[in-house]
C-alpha atoms as a PDB file:
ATOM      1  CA  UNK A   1      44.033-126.566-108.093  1.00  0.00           C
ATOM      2  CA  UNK A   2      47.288-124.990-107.961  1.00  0.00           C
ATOM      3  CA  UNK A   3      47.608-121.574-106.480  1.00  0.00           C
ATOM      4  CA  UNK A   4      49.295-119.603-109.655  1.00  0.00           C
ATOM      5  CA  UNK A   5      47.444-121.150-112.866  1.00  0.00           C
ATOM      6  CA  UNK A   6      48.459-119.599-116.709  1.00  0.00           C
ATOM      7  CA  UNK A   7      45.140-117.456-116.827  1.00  0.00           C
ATOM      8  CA  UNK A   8      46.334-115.523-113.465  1.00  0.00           C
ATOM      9  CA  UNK A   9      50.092-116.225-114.531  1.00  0.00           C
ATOM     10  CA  UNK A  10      49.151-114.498-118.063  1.00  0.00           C
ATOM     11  CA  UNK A  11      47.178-111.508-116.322  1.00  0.00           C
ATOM     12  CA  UNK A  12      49.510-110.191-113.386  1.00  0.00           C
ATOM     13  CA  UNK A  13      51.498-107.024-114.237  1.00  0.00           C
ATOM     14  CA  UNK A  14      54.957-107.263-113.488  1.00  0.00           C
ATOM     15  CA  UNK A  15      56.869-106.209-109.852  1.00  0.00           C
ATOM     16  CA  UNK A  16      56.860-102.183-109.615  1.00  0.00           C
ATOM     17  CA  UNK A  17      54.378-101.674-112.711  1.00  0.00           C
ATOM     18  CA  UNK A  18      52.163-100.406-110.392  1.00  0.00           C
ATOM     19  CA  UNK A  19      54.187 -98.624-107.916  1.00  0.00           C
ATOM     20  CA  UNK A  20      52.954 -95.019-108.371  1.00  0.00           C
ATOM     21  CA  UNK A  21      49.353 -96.250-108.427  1.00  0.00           C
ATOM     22  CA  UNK A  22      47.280 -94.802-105.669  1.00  0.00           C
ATOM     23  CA  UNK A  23      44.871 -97.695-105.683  1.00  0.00           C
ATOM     24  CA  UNK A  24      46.791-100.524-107.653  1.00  0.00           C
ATOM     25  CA  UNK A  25      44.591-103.271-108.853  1.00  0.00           C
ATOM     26  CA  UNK A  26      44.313-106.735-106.650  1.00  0.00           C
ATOM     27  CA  UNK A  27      44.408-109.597-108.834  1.00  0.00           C
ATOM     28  CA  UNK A  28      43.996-112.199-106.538  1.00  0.00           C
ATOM     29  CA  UNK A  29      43.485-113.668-102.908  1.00  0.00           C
ATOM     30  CA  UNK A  30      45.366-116.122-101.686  1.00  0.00           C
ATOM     31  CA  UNK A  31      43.740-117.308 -97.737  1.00  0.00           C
ATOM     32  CA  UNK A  32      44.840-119.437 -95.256  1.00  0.00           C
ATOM     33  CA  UNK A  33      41.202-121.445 -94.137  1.00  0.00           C
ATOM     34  CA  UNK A  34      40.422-121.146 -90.729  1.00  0.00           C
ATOM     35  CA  UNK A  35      42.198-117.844 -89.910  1.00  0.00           C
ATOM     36  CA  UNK A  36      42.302-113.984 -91.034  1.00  0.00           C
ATOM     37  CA  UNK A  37      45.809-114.558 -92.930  1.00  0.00           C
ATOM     38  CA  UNK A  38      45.058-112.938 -96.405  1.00  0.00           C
ATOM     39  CA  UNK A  39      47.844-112.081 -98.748  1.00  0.00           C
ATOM     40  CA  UNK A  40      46.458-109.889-101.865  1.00  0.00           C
ATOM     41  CA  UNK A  41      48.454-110.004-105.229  1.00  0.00           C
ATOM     42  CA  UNK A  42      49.071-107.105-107.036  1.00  0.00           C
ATOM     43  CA  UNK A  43      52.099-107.517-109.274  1.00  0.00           C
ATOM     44  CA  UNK A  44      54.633-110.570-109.448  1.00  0.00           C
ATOM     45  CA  UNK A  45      57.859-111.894-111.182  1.00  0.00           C
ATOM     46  CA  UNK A  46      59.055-115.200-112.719  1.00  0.00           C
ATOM     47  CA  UNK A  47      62.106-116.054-110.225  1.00  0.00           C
ATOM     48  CA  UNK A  48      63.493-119.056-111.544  1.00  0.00           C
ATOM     49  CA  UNK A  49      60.914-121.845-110.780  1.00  0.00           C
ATOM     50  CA  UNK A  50      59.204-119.690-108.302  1.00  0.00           C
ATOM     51  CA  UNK A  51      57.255-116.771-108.507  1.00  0.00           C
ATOM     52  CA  UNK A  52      58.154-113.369-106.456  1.00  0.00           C
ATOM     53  CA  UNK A  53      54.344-111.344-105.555  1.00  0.00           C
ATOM     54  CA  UNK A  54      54.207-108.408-104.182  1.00  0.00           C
ATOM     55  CA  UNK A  55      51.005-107.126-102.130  1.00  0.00           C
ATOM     56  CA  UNK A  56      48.629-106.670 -98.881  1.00  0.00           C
ATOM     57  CA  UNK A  57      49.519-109.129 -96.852  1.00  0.00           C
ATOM     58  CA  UNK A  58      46.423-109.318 -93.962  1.00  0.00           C
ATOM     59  CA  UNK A  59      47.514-110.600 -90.602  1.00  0.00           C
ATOM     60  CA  UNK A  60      50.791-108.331 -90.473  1.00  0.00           C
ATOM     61  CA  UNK A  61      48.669-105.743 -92.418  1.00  0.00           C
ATOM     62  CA  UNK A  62      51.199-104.633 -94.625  1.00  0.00           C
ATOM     63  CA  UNK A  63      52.726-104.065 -98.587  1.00  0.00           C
ATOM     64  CA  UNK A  64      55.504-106.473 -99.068  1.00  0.00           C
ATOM     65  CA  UNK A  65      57.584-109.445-101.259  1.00  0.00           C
ATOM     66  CA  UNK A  66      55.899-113.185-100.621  1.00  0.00           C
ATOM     67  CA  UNK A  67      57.315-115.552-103.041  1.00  0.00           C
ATOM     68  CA  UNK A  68      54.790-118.598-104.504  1.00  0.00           C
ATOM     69  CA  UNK A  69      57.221-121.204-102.781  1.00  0.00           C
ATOM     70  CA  UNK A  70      56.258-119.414 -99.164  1.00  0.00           C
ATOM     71  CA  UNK A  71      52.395-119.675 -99.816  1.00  0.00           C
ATOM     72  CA  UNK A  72      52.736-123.371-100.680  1.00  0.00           C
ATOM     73  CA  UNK A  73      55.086-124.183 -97.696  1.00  0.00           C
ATOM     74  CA  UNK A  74      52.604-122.716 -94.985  1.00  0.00           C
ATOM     75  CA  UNK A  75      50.270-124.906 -92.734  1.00  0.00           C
ATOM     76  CA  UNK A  76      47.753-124.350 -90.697  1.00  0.00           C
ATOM     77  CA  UNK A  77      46.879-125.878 -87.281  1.00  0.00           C
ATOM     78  CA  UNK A  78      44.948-128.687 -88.648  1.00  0.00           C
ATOM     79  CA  UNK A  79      47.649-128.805 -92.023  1.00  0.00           C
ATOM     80  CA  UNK A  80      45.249-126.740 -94.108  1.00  0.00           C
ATOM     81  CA  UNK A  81      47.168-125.572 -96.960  1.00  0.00           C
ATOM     82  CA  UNK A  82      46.878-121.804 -98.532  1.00  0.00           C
ATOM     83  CA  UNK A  83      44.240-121.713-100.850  1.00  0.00           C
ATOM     84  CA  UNK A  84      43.497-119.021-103.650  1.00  0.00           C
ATOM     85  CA  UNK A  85      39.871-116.956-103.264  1.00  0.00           C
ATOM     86  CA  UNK A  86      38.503-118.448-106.740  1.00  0.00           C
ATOM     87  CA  UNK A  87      35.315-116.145-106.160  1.00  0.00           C
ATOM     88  CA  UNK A  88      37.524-112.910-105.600  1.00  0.00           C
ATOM     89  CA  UNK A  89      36.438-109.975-107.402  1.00  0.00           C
ATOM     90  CA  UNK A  90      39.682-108.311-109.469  1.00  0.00           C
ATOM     91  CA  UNK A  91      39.726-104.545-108.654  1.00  0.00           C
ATOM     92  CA  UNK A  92      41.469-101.294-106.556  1.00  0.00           C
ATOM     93  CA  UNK A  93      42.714-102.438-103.630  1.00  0.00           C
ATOM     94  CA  UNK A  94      40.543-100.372-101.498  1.00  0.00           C
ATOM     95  CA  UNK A  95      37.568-101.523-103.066  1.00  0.00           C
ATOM     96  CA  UNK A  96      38.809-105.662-103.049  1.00  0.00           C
ATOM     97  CA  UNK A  97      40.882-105.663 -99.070  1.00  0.00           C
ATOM     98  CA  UNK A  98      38.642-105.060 -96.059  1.00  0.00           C
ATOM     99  CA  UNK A  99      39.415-102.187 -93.451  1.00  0.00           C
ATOM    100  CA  UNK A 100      41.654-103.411 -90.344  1.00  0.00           C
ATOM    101  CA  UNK A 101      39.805-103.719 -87.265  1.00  0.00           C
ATOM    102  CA  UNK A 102      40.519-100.480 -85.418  1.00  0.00           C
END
């Protein structure tokens, strides 16, 4: 399955729509198996043929740009590929990202 289909394509808001959100909406996960690298999608852009997201990223634990072509380029240990959450529940981010270890 590819990691940006037309349903989630069709349902993300575009870059900065959500900027003076509080607690913007995730609209998907995107995981690397095997390890705690998370990134969590809350707006994007066409860019040419790629797409530009902007999120949580888990691992660095922080909001920032990851483009489509990035996700599909990274490999694990074992060449696992990124794979998107199909059974992640839409909603606030603070509801959707778990709390850093402390």
């Amino acid at each position: 399955m590819p990691l940006l289909d037309d349903h989630l394509r069709s349902r993300l808001p575009r870059r900065n729509s959500q900027e003076a959100e509080d607690d913007p909406l995730v609209y998907a996960k995107f995981h690397l198996p095997g390890t705690s690298r998370a990134w969590y999608v809350t707006e994007s852009e066409p860019r040419g043929q790629d797409y530009l997201f902007f999120g949580f990223v888990a691992g660095p634990n922080e909001f920032r740009e990851f483009r489509l072509s990035e996700l599909d380029a990274i490999r694990g240990l074992f060449e696992e590929r990124v794979e998107r959450d199909l059974a992640f529940p839409e909603g606030p981010l603070t509801d959707v990202v778990p709390a850093p270890d402390s």
